[in-house]
C-alpha atoms as a PDB file:
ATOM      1  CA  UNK A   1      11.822 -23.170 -33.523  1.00  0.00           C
ATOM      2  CA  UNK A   2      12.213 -21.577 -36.561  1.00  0.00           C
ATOM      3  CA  UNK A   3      13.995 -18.064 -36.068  1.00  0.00           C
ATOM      4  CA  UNK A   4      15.769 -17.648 -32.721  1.00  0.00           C
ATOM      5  CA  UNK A   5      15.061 -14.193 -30.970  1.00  0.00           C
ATOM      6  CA  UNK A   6      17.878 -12.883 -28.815  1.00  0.00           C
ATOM      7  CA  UNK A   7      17.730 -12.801 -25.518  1.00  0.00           C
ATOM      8  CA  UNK A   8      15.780 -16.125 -24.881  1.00  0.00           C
ATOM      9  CA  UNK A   9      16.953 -19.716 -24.624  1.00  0.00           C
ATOM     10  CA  UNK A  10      13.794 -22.030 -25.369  1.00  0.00           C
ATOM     11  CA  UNK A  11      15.065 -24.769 -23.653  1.00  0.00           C
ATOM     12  CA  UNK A  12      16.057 -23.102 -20.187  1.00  0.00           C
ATOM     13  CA  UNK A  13      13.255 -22.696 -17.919  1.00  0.00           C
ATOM     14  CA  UNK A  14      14.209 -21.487 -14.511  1.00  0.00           C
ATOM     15  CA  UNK A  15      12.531 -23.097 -11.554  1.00  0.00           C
ATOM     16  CA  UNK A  16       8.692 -21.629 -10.663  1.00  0.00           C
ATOM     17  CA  UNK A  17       9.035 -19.775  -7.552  1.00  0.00           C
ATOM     18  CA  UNK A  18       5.713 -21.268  -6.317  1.00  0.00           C
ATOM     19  CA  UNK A  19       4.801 -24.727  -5.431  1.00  0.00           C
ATOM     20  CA  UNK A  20       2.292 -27.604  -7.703  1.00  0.00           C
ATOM     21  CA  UNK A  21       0.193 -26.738  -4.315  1.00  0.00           C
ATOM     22  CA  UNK A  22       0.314 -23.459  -4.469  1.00  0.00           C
ATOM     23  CA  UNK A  23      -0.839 -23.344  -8.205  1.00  0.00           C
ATOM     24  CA  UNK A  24      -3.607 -25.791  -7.467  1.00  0.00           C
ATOM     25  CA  UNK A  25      -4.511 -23.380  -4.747  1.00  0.00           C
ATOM     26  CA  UNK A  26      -4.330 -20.267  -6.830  1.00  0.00           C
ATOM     27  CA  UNK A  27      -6.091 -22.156  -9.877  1.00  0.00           C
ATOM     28  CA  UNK A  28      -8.970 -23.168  -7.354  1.00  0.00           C
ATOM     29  CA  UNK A  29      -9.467 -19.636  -6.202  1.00  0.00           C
ATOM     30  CA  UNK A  30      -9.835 -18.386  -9.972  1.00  0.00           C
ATOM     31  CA  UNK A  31     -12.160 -21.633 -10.410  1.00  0.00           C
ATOM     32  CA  UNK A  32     -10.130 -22.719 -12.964  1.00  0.00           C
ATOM     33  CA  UNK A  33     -11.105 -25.847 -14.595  1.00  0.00           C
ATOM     34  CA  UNK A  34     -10.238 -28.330 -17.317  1.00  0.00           C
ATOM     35  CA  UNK A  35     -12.780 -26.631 -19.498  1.00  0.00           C
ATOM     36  CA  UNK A  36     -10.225 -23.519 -19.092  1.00  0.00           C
ATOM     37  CA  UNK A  37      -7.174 -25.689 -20.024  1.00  0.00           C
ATOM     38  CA  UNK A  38      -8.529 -26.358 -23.208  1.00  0.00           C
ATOM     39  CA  UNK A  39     -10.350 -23.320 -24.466  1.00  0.00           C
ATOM     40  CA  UNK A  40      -7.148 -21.876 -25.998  1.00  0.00           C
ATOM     41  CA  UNK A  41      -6.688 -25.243 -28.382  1.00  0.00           C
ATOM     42  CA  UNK A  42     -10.393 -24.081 -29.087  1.00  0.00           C
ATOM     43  CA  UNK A  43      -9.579 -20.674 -29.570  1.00  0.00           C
ATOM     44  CA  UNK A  44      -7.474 -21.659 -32.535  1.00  0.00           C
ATOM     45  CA  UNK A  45      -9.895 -23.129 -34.360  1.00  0.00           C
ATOM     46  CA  UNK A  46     -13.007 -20.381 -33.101  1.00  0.00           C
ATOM     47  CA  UNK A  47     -11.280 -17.173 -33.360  1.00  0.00           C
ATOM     48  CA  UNK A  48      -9.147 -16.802 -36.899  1.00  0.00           C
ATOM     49  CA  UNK A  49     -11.941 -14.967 -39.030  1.00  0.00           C
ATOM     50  CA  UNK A  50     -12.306 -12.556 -35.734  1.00  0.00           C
ATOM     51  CA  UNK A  51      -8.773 -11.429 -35.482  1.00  0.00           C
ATOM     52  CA  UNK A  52      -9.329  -7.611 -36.475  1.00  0.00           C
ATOM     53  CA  UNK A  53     -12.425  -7.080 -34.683  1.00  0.00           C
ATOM     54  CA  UNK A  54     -10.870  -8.634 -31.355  1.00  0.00           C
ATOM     55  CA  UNK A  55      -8.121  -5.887 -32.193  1.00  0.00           C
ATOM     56  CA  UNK A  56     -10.513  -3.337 -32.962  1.00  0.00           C
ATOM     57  CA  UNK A  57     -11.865  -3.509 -29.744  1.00  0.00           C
ATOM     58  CA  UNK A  58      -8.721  -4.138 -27.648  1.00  0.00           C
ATOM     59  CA  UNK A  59      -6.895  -1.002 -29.442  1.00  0.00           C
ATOM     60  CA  UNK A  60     -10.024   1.251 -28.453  1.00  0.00           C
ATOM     61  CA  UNK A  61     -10.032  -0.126 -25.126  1.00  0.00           C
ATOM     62  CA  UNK A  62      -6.151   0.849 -24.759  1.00  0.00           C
ATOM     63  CA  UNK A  63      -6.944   4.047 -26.442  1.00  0.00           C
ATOM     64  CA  UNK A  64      -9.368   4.933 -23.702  1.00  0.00           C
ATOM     65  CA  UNK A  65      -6.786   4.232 -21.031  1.00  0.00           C
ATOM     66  CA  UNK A  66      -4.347   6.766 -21.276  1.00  0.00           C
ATOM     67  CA  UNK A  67      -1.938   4.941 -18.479  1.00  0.00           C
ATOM     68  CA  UNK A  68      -2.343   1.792 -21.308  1.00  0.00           C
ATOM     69  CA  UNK A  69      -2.180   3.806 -24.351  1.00  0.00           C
ATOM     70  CA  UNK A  70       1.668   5.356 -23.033  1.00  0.00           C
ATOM     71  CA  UNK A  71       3.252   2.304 -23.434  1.00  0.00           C
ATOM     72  CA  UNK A  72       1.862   2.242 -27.127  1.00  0.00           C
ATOM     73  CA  UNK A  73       3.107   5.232 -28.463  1.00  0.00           C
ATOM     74  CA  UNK A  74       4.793   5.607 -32.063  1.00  0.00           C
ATOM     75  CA  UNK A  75       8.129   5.526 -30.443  1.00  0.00           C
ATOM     76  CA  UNK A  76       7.490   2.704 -28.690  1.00  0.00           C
ATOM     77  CA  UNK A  77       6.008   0.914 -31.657  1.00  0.00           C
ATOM     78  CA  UNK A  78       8.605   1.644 -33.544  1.00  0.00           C
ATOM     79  CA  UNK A  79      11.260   0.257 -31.694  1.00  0.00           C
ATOM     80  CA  UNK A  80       9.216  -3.349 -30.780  1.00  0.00           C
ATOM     81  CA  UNK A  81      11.069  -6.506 -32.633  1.00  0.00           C
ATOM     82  CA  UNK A  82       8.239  -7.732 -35.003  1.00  0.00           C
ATOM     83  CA  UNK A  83       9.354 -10.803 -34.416  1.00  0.00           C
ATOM     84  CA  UNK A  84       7.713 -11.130 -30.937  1.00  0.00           C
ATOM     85  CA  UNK A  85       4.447 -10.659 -32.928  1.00  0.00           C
ATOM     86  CA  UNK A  86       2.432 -13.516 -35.041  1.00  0.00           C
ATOM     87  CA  UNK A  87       1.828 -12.419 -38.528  1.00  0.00           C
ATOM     88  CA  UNK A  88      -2.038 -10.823 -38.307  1.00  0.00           C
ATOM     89  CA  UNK A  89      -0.505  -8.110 -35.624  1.00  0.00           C
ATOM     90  CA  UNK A  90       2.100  -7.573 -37.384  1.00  0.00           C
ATOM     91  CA  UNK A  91      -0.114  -6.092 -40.159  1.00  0.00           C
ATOM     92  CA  UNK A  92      -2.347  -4.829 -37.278  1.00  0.00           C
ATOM     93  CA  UNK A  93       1.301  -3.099 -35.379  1.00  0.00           C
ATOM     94  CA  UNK A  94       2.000  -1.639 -39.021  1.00  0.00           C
ATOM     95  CA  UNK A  95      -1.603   0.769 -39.054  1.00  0.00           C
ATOM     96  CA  UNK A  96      -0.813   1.923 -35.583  1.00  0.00           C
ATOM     97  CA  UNK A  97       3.210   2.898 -36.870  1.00  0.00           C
ATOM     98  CA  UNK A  98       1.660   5.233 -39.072  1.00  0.00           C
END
């Protein structure tokens, strides 16, 4: 994995605390399909050249919700580990620090 961030273990997953029946329930409620398993393989190759527009509109939709838009405050910004962030929000992250 590249650059370990502390805190985590990547190969320690603790059990789920709900059953493969249970998620097939909860997945059939949601009508979750295969179609839905692989749309974020898709996404990769669909979404690239739309990063900052997706951003555009999910920073003015946080920006609109002020009990949203107090967990994004400067201080708050500041002090979030960049490396929990893929590169194009990290450039995204560093218009909101200002």
């Amino acid at each position: 994995m590249g650059s370990e961030i502390p805190g985590y273990s990547f190969d320690a997953v603790p059990p789920s605390p709900i059953s493969a029946a249970e998620l097939a329930e909860l997945m059939q409620s949601v009508l979750f399909t295969e179609d839905d398993s692989l749309a974020p393989a898709q996404a990769g190759d669909v979404l690239p050249d739309q990063v900052e527009a997706i951003l555009d509109v999910w920073y003015g939709f946080v920006g609109a919700n002020p009990h949203l838009l107090r967990y994004c405050s400067k201080r708050t910004l500041r002090a979030m580990d960049s490396r929990y962030l893929p590169p194009t929000l990290r450039c995204s992250m560093a218009r909101i620090r200002r």
